[in-house]
Protein backbone atom coordinates (compact mmCIF):
# COMPACT_ATOMS: atom_id res chain seq x y z
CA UNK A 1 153.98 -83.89 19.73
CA UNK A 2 153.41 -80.89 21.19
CA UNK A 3 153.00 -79.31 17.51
CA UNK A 4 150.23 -81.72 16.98
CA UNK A 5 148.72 -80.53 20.00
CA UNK A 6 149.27 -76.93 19.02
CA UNK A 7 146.98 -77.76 15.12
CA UNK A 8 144.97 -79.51 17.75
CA UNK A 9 143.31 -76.34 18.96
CA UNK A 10 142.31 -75.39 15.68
CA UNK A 11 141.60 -78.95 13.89
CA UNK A 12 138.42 -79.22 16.01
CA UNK A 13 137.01 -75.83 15.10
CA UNK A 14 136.88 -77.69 11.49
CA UNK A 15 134.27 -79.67 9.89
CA UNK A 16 134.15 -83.23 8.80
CA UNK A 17 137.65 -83.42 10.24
CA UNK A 18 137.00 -86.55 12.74
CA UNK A 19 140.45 -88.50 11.26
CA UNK A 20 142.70 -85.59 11.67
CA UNK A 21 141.79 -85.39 14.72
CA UNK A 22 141.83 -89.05 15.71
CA UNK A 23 145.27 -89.32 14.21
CA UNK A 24 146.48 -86.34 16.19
CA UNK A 25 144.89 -87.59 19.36
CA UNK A 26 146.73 -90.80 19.02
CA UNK A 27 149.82 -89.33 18.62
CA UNK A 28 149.89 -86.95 21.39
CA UNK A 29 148.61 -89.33 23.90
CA UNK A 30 151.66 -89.70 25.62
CA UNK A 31 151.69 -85.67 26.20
CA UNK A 32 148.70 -85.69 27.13
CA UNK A 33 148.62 -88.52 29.73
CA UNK A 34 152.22 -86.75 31.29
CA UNK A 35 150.66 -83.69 31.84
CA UNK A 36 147.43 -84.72 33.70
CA UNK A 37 150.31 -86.92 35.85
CA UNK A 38 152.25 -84.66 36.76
CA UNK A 39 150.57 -81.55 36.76
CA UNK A 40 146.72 -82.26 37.68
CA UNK A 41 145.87 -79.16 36.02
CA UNK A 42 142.11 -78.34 36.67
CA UNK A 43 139.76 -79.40 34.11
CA UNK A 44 138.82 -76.01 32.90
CA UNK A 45 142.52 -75.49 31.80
CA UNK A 46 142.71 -78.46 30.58
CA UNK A 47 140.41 -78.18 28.14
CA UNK A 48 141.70 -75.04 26.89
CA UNK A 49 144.47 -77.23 26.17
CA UNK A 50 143.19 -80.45 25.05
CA UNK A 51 139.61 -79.49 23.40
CA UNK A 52 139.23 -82.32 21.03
CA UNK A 53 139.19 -84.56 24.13
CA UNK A 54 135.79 -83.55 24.98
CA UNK A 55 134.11 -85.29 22.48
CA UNK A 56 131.99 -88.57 22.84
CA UNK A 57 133.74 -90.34 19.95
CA UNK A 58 137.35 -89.24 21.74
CA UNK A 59 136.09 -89.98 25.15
CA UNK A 60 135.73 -94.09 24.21
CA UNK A 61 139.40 -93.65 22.10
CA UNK A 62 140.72 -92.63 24.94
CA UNK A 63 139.58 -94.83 27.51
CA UNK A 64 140.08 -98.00 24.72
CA UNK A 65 143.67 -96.47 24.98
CA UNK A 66 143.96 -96.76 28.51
CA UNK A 67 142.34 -99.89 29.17
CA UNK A 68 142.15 -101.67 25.83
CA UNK A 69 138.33 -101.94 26.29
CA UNK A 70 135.79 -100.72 24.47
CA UNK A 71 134.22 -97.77 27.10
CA UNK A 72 130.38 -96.99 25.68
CA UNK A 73 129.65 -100.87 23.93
CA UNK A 74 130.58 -102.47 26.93
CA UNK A 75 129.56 -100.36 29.91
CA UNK A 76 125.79 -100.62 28.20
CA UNK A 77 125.53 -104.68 27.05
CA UNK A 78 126.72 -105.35 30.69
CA UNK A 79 124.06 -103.15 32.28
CA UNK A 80 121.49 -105.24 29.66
CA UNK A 81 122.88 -108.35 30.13
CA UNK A 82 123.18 -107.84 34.05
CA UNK A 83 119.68 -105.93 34.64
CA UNK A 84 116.89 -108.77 35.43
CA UNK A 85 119.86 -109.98 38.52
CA UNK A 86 119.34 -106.05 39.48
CA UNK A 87 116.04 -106.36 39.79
CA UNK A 88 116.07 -109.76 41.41
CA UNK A 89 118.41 -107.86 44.13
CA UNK A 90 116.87 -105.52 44.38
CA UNK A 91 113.51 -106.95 45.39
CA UNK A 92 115.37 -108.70 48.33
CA UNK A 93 116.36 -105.55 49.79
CA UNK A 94 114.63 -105.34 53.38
CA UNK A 95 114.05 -101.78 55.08
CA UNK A 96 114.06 -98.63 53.86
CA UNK A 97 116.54 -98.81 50.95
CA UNK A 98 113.92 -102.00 50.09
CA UNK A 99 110.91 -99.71 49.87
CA UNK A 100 112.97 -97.26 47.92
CA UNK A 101 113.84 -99.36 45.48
CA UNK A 102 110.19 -101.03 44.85
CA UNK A 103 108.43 -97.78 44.42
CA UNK A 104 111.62 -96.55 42.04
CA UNK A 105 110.83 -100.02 40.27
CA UNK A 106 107.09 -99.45 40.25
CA UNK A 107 107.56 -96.41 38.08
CA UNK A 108 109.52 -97.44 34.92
CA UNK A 109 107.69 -98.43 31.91
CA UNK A 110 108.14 -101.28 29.96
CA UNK A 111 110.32 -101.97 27.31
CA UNK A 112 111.97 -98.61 27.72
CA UNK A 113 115.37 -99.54 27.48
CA UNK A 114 116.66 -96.25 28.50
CA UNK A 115 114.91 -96.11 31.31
CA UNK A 116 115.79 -100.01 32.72
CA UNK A 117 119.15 -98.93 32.43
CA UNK A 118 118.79 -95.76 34.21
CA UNK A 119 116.65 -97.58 37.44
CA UNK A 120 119.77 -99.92 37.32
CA UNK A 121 122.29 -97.08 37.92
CA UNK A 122 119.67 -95.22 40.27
CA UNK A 123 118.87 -98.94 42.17
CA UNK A 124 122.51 -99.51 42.50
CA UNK A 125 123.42 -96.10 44.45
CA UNK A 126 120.11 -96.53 46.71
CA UNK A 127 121.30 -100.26 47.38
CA UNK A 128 124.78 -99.66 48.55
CA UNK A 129 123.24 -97.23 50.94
CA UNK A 130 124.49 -94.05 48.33
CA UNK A 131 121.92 -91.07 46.99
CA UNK A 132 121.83 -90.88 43.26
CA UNK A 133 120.90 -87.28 43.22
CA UNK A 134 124.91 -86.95 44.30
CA UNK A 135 125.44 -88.23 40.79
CA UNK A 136 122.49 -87.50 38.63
CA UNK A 137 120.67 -83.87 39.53
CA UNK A 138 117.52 -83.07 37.32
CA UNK A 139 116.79 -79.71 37.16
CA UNK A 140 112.89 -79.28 35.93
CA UNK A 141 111.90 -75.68 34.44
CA UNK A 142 114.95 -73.80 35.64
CA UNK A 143 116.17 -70.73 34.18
CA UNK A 144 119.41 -71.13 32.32
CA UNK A 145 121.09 -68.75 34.56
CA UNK A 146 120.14 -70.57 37.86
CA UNK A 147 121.24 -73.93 35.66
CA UNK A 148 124.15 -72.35 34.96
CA UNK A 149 125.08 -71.50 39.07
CA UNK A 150 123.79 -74.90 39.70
CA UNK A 151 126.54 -76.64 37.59
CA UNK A 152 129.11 -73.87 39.13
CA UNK A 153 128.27 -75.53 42.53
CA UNK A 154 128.30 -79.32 41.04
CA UNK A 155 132.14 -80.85 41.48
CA UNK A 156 131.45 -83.87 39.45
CA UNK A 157 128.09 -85.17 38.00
CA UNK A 158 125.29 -85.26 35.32
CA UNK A 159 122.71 -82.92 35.15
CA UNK A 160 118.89 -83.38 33.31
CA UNK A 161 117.23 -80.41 32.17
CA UNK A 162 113.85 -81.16 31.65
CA UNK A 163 110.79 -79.14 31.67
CA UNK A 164 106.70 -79.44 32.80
CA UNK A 165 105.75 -79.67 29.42
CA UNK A 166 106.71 -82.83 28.54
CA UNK A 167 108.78 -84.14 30.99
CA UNK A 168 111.37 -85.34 28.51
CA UNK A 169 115.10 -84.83 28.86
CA UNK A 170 116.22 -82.08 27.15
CA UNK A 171 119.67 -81.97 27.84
CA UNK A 172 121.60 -84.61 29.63
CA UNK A 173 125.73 -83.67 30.33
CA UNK A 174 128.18 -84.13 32.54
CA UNK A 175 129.99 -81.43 34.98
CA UNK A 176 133.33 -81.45 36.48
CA UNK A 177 134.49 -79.26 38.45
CA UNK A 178 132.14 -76.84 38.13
CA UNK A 179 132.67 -76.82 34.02
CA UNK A 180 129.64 -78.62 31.78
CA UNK A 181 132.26 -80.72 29.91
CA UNK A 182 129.80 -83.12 27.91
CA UNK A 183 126.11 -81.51 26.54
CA UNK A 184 123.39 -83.75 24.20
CA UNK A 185 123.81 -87.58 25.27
CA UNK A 186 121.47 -89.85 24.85
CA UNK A 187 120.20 -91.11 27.97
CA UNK A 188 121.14 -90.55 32.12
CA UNK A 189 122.87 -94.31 30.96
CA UNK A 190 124.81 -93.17 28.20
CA UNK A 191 126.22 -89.82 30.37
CA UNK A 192 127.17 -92.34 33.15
CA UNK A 193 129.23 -94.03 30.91
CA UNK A 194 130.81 -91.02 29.88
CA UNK A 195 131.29 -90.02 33.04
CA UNK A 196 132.73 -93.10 33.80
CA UNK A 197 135.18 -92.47 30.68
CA UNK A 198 136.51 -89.25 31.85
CA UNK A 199 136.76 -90.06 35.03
CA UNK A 200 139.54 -91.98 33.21
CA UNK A 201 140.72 -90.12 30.42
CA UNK A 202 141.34 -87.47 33.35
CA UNK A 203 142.75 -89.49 36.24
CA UNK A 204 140.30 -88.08 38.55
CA UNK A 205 139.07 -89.24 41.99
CA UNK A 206 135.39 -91.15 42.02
CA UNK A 207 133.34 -89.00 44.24
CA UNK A 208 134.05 -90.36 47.96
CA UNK A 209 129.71 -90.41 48.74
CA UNK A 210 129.53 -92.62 45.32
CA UNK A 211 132.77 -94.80 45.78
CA UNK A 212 131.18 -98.14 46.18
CA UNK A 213 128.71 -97.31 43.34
CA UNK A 214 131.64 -96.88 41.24
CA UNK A 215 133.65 -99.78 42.45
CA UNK A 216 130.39 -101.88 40.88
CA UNK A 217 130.72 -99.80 38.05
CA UNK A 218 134.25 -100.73 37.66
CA UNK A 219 135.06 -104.21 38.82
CA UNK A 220 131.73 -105.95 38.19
CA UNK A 221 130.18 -104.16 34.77
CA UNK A 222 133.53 -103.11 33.37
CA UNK A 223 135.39 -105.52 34.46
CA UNK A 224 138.64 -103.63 35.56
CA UNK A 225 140.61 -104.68 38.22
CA UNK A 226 138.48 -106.82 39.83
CA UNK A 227 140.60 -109.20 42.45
CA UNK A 228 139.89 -107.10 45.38
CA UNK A 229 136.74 -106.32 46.21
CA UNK A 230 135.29 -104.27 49.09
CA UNK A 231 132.69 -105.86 51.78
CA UNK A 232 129.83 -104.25 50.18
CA UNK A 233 130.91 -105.03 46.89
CA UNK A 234 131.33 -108.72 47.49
CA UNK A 235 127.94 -109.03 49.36
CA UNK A 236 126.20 -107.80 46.21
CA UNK A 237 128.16 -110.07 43.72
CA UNK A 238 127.23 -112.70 45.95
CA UNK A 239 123.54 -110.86 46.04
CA UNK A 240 123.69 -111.31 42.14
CA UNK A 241 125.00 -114.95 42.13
CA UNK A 242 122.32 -116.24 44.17
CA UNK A 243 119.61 -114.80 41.62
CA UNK A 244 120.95 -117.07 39.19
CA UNK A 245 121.82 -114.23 36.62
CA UNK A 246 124.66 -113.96 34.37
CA UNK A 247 127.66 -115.05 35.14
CA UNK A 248 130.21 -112.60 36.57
CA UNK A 249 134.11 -112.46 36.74
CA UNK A 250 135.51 -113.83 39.85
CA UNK A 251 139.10 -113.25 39.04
């Protein structure tokens, strides 16, 4: 195995070599998943290391190895099938967090899917009392070398370059550990996912000011491990069940 790790580091420097490299990273999983347990090497070595894992298309093989579900497919339908319950929750949120939420809601344009999923993310973290802008910083105009010691000071998150012109996205990625790991996704929704994938793939920590965002993330959208839930968890399953939405787990 460690061989195949070894072509690895040179396979990905290939074109049009995506099955050599899937093949490889399914046999060296193993490796791979004994050194991040034992060792907890930081993610900038790591990578040296394991480069083909920092790939979108590796990202969901790697969590669908881990988990047996399908990462980017079903972290997205569930946000779509889930998002008018959001919204009804939302709404019913008294106080400040409330008035947050309606002028957040007041803002996104119809029909633009990308955007309804990215309120839903945003909503959730204002809702359970956590500040988005701990996981998703947009950085408007900036000079790449004040992006650059931006992400240097960022231990885990997804940054938005945009600029005045057009206020478009023109980079969305992820950072961990100080290291822009993931560049080019789609959408803040899509990077989330992503995020949520490595998070994963790596058998890191979810951010302690974002935990019960994530436990949402995990036990309600994903569906993983969902028998215990936290107090602020349950209250906004039960939230979501009393907007007569979509059905959700209760094992």
């Amino acid at each position: 195995m460690e061989i195949a790790r070894v072509e690895l580091l040179s396979d990905v420097k290939k074109r049009d070599n995506r099955e050599t490299i899937k093949t490889k990273m399914q046999r060296t999983f193993t490796l791979r998943r004994h050194d991040l347990l034992r060792c907890a090497p930081m993610i900038s070595d790591f990578m040296m290391k394991w480069p083909a894992l920092f790939d979108v298309t590796e990202v969901n093989a790697e969590f669908k190895r881990i988990t047996t579900i399908p990462l980017q497919s079903k972290f997205l339908s569930q946000l779509d099938l889930h998002y008018e319950s959001f919204l009804k929750v939302f709404e019913r949120r008294p106080g400040q967090q409330g008035r947050k939420l309606k002028e957040m809601m007041s803002t996104v344009v119809q029909d633009d899917i990308d955007a309804a999923r990215e309120l839903a993310i945003k909503g959730l973290c204002i809702y359970l009392n956590e500040d988005p802008k701990d996981l998703i910083q947009e950085y408007v105009d900036m000079e790449e070398n004040l992006l650059q010691s931006a992400i240097e000071k960022t231990t885990m998150g997804i940054f938005v370059k945009k600029d005045t012109a057009d206020y478009e996205a023109h980079d969305v990625g992820i950072v961990l550990e100080g290291v822009a790991v993931l560049h080019d996704l789609d959408s803040v929704a899509f990077a989330t996912s992503m995020l949520f994938g490595l998070i994963y793939a790596l058998n890191l920590q979810y951010p302690k000011k974002l935990r019960f965002t994530f436990e949402i993330l995990q036990k309600l959208i994903m569906e993983l491990d969902g028998g215990e839930l936290s107090i602020k968890a349950q209250h906004f399953k039960s939230k979501l069940h009393q907007c007569d939405g979509p059905p959700l787990n209760d094992s």
